[in-house]
PDB file of N, CA and C in Angstrom:
ATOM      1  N   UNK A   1     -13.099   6.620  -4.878  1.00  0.00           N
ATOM      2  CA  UNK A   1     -11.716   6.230  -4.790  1.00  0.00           C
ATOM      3  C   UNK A   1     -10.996   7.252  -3.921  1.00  0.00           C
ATOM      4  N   UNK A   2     -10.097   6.740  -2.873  1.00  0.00           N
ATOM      5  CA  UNK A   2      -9.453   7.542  -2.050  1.00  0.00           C
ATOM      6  C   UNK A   2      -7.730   6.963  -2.198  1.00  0.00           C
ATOM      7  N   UNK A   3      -6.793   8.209  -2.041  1.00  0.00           N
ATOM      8  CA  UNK A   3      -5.249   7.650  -1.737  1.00  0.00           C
ATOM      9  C   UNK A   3      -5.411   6.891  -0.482  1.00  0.00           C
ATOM     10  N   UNK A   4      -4.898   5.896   0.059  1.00  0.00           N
ATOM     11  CA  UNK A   4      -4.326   4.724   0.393  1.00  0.00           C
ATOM     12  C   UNK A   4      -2.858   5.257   1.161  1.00  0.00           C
ATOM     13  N   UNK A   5      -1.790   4.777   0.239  1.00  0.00           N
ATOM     14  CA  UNK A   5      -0.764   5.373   0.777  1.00  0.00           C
ATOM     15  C   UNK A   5       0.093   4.978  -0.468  1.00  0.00           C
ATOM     16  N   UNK A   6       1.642   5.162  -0.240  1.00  0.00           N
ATOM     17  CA  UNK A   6       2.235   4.894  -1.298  1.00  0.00           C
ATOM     18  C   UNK A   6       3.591   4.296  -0.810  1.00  0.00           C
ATOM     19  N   UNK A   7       3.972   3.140  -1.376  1.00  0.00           N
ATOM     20  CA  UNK A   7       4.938   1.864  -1.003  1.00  0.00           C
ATOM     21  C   UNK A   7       6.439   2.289  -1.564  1.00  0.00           C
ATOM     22  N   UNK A   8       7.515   2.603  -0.915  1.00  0.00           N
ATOM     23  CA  UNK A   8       8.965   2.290  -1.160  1.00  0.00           C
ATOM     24  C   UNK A   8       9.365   1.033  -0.809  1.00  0.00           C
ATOM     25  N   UNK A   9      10.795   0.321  -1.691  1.00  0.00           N
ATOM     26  CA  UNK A   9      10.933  -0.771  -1.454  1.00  0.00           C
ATOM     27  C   UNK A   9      12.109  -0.237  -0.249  1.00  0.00           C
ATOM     28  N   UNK A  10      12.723  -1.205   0.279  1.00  0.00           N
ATOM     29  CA  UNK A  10      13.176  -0.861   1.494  1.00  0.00           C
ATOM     30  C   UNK A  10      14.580  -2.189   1.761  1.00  0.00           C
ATOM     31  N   UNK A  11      15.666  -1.634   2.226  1.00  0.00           N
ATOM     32  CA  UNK A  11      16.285  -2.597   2.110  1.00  0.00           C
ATOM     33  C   UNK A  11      16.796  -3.383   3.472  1.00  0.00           C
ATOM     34  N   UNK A  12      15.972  -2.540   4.270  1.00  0.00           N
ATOM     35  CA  UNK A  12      15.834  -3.051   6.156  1.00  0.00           C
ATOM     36  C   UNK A  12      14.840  -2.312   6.235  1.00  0.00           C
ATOM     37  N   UNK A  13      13.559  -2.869   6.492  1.00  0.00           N
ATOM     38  CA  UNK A  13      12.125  -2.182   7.345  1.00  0.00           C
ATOM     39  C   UNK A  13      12.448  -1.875   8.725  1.00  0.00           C
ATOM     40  N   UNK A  14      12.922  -2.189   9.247  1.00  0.00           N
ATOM     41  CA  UNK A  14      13.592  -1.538  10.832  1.00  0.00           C
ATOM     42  C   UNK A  14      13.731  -0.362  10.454  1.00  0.00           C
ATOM     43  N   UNK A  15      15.066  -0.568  10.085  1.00  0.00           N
ATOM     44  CA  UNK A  15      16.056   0.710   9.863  1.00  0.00           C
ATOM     45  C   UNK A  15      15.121   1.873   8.703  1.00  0.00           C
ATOM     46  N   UNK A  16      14.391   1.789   8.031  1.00  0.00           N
ATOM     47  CA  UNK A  16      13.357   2.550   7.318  1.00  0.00           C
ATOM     48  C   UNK A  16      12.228   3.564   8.280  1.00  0.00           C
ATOM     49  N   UNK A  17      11.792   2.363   8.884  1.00  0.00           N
ATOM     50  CA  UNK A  17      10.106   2.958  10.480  1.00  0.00           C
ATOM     51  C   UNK A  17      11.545   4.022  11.119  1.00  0.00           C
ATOM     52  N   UNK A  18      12.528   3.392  11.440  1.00  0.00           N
ATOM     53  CA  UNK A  18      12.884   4.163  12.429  1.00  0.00           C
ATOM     54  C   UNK A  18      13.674   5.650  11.692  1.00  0.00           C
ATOM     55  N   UNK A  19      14.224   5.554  10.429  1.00  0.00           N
ATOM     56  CA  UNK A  19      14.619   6.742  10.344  1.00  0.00           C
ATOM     57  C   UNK A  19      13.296   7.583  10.011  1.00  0.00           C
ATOM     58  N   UNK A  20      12.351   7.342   9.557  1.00  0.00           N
ATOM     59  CA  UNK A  20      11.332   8.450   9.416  1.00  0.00           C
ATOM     60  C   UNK A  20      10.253   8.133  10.658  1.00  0.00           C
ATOM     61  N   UNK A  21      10.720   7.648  11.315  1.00  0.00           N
ATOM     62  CA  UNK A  21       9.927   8.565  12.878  1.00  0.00           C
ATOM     63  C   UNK A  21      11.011   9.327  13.823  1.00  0.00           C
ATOM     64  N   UNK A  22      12.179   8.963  13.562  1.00  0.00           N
ATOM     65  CA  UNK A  22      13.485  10.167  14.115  1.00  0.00           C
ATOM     66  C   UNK A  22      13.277  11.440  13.263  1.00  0.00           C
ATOM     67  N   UNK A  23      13.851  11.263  11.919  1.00  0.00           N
ATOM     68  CA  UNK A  23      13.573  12.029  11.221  1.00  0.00           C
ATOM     69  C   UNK A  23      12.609  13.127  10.598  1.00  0.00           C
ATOM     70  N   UNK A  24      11.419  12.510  10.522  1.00  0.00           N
ATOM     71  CA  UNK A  24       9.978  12.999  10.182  1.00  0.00           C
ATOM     72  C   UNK A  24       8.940  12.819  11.187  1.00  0.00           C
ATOM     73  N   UNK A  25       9.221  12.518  11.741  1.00  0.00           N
ATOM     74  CA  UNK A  25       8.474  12.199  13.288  1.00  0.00           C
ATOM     75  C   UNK A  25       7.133  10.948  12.804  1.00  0.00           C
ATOM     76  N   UNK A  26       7.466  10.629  11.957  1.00  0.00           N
ATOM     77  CA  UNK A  26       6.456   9.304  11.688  1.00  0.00           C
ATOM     78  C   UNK A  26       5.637   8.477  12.751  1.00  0.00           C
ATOM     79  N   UNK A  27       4.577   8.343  12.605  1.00  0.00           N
ATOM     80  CA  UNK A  27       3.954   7.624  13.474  1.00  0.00           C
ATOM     81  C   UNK A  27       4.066   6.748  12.944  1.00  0.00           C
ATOM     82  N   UNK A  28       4.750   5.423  13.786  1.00  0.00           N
ATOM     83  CA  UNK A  28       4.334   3.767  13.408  1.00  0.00           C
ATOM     84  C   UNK A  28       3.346   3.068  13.543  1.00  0.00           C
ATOM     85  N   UNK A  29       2.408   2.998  12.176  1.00  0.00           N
ATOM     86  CA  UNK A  29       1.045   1.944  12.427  1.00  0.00           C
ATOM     87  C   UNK A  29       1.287   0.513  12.312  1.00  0.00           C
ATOM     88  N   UNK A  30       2.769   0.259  11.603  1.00  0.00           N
ATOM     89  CA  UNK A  30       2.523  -1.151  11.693  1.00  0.00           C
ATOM     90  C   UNK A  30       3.942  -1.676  11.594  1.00  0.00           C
ATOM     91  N   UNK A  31       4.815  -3.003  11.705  1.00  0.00           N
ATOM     92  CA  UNK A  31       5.802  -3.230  11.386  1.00  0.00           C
ATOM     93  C   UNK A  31       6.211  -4.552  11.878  1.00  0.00           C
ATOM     94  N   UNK A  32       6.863  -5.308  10.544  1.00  0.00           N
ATOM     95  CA  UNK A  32       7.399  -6.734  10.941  1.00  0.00           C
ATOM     96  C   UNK A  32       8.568  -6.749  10.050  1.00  0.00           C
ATOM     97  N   UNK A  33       8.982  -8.050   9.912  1.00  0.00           N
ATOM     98  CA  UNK A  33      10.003  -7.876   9.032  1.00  0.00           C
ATOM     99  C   UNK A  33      10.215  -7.723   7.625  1.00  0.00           C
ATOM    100  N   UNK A  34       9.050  -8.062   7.160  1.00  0.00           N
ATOM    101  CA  UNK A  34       8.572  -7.601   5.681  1.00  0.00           C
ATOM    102  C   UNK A  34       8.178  -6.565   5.242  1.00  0.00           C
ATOM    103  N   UNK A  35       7.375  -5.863   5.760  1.00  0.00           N
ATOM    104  CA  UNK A  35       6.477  -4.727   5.604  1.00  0.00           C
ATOM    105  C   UNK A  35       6.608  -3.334   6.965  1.00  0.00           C
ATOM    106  N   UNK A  36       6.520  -2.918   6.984  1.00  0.00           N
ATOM    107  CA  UNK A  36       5.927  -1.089   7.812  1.00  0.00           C
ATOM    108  C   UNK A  36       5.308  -0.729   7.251  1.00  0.00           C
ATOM    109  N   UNK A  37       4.479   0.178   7.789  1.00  0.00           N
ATOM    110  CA  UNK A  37       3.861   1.252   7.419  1.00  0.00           C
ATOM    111  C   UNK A  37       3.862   2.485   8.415  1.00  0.00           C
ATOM    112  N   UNK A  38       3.987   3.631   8.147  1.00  0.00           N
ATOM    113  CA  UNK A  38       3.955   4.794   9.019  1.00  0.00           C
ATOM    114  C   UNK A  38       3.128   6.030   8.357  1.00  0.00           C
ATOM    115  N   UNK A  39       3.011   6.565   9.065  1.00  0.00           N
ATOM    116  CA  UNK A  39       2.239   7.867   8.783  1.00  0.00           C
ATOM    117  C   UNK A  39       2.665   9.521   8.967  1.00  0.00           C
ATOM    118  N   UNK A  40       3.110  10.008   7.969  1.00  0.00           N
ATOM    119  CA  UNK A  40       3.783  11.228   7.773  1.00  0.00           C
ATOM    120  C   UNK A  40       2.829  12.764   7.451  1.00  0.00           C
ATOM    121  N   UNK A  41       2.134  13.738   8.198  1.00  0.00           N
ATOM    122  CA  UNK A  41       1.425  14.605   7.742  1.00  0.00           C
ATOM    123  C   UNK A  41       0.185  13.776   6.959  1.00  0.00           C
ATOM    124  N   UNK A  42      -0.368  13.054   7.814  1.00  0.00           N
ATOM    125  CA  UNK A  42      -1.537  12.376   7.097  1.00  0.00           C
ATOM    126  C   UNK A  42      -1.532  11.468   5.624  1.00  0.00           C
ATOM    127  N   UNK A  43      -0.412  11.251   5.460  1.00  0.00           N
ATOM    128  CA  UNK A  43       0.024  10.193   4.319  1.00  0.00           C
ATOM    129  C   UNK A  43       0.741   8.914   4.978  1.00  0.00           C
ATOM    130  N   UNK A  44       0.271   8.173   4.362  1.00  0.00           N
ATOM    131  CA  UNK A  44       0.462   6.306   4.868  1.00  0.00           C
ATOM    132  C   UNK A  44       1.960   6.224   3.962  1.00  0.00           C
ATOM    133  N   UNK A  45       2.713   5.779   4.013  1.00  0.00           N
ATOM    134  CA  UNK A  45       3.757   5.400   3.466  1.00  0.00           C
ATOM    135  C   UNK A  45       4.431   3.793   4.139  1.00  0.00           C
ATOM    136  N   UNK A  46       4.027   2.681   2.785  1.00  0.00           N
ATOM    137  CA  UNK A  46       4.763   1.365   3.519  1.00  0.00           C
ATOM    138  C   UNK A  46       5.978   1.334   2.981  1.00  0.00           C
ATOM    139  N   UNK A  47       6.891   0.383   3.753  1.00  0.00           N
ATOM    140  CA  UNK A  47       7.784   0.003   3.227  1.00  0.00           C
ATOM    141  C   UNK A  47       7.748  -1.452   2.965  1.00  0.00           C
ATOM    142  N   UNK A  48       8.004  -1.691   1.974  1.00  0.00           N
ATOM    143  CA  UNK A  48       7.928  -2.926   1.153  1.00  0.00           C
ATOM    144  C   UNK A  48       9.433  -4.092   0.998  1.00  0.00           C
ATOM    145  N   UNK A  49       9.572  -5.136   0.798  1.00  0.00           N
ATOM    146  CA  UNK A  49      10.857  -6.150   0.626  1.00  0.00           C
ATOM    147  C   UNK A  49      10.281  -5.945  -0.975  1.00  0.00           C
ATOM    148  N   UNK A  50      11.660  -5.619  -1.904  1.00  0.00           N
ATOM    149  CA  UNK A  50      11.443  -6.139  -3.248  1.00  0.00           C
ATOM    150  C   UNK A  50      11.190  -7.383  -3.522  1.00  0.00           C
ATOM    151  N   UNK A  51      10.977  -8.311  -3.277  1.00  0.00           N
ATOM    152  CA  UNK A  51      10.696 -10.013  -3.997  1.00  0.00           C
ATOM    153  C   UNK A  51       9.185 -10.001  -3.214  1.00  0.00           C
ATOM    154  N   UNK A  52       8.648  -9.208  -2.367  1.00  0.00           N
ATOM    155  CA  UNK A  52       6.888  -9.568  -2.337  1.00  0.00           C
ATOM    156  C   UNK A  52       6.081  -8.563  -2.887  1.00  0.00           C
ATOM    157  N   UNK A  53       6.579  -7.154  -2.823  1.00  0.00           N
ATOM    158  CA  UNK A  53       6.105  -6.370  -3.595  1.00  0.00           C
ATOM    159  C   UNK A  53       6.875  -5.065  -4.549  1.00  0.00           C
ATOM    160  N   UNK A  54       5.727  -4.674  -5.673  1.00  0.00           N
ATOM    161  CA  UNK A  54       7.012  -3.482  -5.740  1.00  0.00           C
ATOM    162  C   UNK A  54       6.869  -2.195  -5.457  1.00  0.00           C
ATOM    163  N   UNK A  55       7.383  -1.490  -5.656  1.00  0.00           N
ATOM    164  CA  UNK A  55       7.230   0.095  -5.558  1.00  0.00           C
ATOM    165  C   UNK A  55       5.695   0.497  -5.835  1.00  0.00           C
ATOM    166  N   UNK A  56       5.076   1.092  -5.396  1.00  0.00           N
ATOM    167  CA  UNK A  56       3.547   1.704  -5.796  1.00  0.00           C
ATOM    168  C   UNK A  56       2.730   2.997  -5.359  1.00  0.00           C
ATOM    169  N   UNK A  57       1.706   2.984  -5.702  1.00  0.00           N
ATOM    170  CA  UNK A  57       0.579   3.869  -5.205  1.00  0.00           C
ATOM    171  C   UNK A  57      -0.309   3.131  -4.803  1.00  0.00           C
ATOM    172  N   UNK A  58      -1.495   3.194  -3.804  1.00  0.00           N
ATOM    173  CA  UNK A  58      -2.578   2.955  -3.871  1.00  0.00           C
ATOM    174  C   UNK A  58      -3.751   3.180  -3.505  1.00  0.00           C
ATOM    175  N   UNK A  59      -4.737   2.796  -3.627  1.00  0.00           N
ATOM    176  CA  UNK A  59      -6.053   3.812  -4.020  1.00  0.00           C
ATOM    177  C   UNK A  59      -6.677   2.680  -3.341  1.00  0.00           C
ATOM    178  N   UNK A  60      -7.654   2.891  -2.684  1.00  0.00           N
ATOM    179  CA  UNK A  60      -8.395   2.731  -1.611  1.00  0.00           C
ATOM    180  C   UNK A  60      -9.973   2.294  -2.337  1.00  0.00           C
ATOM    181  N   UNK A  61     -10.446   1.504  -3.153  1.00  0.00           N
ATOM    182  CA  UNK A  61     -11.551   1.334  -3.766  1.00  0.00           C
ATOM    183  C   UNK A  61     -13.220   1.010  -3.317  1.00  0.00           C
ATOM    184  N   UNK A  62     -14.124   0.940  -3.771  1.00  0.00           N
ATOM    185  CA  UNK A  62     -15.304   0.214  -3.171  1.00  0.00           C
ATOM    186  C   UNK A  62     -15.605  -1.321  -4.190  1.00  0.00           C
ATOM    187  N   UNK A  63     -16.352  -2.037  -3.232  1.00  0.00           N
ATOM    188  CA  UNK A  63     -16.835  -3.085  -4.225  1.00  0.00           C
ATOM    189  C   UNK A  63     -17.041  -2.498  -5.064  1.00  0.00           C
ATOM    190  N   UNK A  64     -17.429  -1.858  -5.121  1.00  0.00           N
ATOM    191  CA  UNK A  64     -18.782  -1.533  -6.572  1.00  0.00           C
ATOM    192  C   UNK A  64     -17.782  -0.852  -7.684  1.00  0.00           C
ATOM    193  N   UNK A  65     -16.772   0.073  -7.358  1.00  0.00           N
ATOM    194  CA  UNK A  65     -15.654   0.449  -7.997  1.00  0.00           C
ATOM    195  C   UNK A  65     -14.978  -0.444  -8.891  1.00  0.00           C
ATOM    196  N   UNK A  66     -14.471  -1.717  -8.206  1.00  0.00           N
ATOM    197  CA  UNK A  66     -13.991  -2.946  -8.399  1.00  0.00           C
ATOM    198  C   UNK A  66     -14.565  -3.888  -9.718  1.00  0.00           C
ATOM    199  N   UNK A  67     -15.578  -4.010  -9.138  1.00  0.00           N
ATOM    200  CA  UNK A  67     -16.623  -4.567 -10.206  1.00  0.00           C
ATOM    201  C   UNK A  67     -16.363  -4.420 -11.332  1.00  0.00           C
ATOM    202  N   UNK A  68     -17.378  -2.870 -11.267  1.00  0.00           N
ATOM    203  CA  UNK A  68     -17.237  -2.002 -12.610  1.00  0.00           C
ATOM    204  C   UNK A  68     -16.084  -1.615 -13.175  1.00  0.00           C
ATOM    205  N   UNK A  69     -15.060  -1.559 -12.678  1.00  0.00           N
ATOM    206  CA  UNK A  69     -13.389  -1.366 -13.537  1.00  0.00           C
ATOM    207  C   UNK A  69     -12.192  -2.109 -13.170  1.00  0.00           C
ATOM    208  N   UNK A  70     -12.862  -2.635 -12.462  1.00  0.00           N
ATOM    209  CA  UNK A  70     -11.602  -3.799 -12.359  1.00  0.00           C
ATOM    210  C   UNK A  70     -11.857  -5.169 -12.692  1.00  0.00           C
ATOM    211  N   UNK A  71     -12.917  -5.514 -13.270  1.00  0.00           N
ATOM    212  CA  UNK A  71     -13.368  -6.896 -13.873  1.00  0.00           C
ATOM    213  C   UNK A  71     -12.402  -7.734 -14.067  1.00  0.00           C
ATOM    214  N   UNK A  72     -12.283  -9.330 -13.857  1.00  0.00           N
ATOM    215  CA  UNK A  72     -11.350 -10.129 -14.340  1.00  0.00           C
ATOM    216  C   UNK A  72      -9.898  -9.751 -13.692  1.00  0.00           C
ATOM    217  N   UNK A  73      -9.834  -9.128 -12.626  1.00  0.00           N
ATOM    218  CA  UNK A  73      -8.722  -8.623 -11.829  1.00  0.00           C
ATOM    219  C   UNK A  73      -8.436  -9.608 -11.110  1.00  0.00           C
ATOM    220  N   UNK A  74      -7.333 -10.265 -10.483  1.00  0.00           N
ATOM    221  CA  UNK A  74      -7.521 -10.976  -9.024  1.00  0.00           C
ATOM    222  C   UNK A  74      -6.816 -10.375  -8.511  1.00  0.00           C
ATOM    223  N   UNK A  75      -7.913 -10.494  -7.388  1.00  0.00           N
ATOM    224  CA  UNK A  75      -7.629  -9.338  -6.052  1.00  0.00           C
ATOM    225  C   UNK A  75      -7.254 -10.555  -4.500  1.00  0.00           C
ATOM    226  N   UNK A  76      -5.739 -10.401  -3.840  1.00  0.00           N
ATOM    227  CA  UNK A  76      -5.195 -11.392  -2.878  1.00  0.00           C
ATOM    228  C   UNK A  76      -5.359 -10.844  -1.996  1.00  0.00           C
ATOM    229  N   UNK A  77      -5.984 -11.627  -1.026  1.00  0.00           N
ATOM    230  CA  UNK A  77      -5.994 -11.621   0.167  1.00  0.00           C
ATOM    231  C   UNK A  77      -4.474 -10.907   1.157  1.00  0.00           C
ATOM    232  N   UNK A  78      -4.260 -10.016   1.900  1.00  0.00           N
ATOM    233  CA  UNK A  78      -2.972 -10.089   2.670  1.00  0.00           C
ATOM    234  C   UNK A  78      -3.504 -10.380   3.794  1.00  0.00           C
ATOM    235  N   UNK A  79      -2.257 -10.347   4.572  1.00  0.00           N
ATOM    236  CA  UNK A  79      -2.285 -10.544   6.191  1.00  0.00           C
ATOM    237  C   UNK A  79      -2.716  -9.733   7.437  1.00  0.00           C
ATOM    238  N   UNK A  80      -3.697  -8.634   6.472  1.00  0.00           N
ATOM    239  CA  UNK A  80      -4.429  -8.217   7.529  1.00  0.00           C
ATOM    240  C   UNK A  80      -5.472  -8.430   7.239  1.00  0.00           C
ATOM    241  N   UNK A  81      -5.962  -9.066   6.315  1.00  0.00           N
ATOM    242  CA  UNK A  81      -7.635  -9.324   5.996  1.00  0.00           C
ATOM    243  C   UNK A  81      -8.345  -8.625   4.546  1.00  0.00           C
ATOM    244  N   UNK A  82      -7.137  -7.593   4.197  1.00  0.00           N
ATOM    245  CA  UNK A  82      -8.006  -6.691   3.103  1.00  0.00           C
ATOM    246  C   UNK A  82      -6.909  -7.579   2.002  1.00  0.00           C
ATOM    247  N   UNK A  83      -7.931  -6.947   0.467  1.00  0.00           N
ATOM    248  CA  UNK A  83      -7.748  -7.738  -0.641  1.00  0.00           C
ATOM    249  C   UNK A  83      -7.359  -6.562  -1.545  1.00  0.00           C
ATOM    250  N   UNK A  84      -6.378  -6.543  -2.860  1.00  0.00           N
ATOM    251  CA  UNK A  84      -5.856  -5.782  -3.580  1.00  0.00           C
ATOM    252  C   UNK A  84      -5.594  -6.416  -4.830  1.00  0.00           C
ATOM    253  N   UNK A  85      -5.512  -5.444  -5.831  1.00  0.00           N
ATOM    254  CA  UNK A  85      -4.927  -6.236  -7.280  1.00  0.00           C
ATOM    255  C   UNK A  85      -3.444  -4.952  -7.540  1.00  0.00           C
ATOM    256  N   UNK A  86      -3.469  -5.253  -8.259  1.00  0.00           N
ATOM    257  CA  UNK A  86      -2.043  -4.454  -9.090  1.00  0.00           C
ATOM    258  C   UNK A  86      -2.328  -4.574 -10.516  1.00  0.00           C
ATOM    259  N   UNK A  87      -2.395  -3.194 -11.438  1.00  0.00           N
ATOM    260  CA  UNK A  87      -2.226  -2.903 -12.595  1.00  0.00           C
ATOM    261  C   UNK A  87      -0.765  -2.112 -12.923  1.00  0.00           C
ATOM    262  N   UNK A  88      -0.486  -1.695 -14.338  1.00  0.00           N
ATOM    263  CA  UNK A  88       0.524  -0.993 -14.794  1.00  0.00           C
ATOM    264  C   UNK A  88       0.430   0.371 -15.524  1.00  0.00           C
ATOM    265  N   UNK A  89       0.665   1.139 -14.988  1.00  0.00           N
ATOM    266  CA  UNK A  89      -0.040   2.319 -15.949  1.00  0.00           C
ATOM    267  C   UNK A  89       1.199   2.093 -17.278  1.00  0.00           C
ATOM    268  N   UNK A  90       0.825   3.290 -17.647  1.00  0.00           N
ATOM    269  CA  UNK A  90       1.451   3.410 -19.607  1.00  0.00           C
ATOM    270  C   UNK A  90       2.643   3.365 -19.235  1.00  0.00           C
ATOM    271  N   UNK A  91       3.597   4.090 -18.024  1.00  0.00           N
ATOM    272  CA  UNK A  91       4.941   4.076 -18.249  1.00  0.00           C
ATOM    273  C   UNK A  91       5.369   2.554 -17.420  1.00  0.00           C
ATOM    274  N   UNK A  92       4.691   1.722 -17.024  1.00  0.00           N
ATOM    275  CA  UNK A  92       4.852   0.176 -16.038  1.00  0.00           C
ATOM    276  C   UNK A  92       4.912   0.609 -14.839  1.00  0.00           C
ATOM    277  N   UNK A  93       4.761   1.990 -14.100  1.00  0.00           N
ATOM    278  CA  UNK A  93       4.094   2.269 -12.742  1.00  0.00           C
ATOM    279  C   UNK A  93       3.549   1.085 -12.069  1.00  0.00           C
ATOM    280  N   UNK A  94       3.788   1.015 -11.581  1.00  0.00           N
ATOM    281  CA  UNK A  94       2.253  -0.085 -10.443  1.00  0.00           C
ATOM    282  C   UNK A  94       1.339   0.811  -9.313  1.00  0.00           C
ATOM    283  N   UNK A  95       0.244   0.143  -9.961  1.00  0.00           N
ATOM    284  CA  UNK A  95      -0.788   1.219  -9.052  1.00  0.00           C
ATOM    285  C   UNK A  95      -1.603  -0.550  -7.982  1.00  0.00           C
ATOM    286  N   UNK A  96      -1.777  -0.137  -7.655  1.00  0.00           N
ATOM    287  CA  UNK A  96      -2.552  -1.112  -6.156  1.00  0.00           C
ATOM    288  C   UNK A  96      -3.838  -0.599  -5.816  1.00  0.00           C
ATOM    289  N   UNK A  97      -4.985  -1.441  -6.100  1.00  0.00           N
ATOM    290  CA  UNK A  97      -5.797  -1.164  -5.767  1.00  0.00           C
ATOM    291  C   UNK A  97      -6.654  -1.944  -4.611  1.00  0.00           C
ATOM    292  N   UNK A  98      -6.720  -0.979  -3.430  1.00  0.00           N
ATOM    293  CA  UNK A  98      -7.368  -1.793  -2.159  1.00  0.00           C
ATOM    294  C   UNK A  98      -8.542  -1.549  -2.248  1.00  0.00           C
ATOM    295  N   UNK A  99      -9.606  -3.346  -1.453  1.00  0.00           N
ATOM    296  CA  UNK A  99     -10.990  -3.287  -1.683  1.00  0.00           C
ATOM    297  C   UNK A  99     -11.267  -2.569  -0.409  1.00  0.00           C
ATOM    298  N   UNK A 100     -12.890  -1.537   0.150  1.00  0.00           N
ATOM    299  CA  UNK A 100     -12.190  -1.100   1.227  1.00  0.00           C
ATOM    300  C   UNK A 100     -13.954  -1.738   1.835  1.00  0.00           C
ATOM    301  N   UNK A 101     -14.353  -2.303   2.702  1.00  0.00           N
ATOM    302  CA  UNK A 101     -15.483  -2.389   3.327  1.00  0.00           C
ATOM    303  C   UNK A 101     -16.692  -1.997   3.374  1.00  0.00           C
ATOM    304  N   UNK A 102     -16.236  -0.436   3.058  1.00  0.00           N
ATOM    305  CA  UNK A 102     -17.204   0.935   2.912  1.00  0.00           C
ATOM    306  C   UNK A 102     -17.700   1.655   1.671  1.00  0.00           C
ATOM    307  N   UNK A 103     -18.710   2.328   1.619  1.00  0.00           N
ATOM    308  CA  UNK A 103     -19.251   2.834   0.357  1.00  0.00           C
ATOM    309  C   UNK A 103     -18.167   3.778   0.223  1.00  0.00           C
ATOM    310  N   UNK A 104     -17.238   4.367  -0.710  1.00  0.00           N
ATOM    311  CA  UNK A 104     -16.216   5.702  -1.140  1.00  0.00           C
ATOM    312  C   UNK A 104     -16.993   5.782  -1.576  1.00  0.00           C
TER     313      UNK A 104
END
């Protein structure tokens, strides 16, 4: 299991990519009107619309990870091709777990 990155909700993804690549010098890996993602000192940080996702962490998994502890999970497809579930830790956290191609 590896960190992933970790999701703020965002209330303009524009206006989000762009203050933390002015600001923090963010590199932009990705961005539409729903979603960004950028990269800060080697941490992924997306920005998220509240009504598709919520606030999170996530962890970067293997099949085999999946399997074995995530049984009975459903894991959705997004729009870049990779697949994820969402659990709740004890305090209702949301943690995200991505399937990743590769042996971790």
């Amino acid at each position: 299991m590896n960190f992933d990155h970790v999701a703020l909700v965002s209330k303009n993804i524009s206006a989000s990519v762009e203050w933390y690549n002015t600001n923090l010098g963010a590199a932009v890996l990705y961005q539409d009107e729903t979603w960004g993602l950028v990269q800060v000192a080697n941490v992924k940080i997306a920005f998220v619309v509240s009504h598709q996702h919520p606030p999170h962490i996530c962890f970067e998994v293997s099949e085999k990870y999946a399997e074995a502890n995530l049984a009975g999970k459903v894991f959705k497809k997004h729009r870049d091709g990779t697949e994820s579930c969402y659990i709740k830790d004890c305090d209702g956290n949301f943690i995200e777990f991505l399937k990743c191609p590769k042996e971790i």
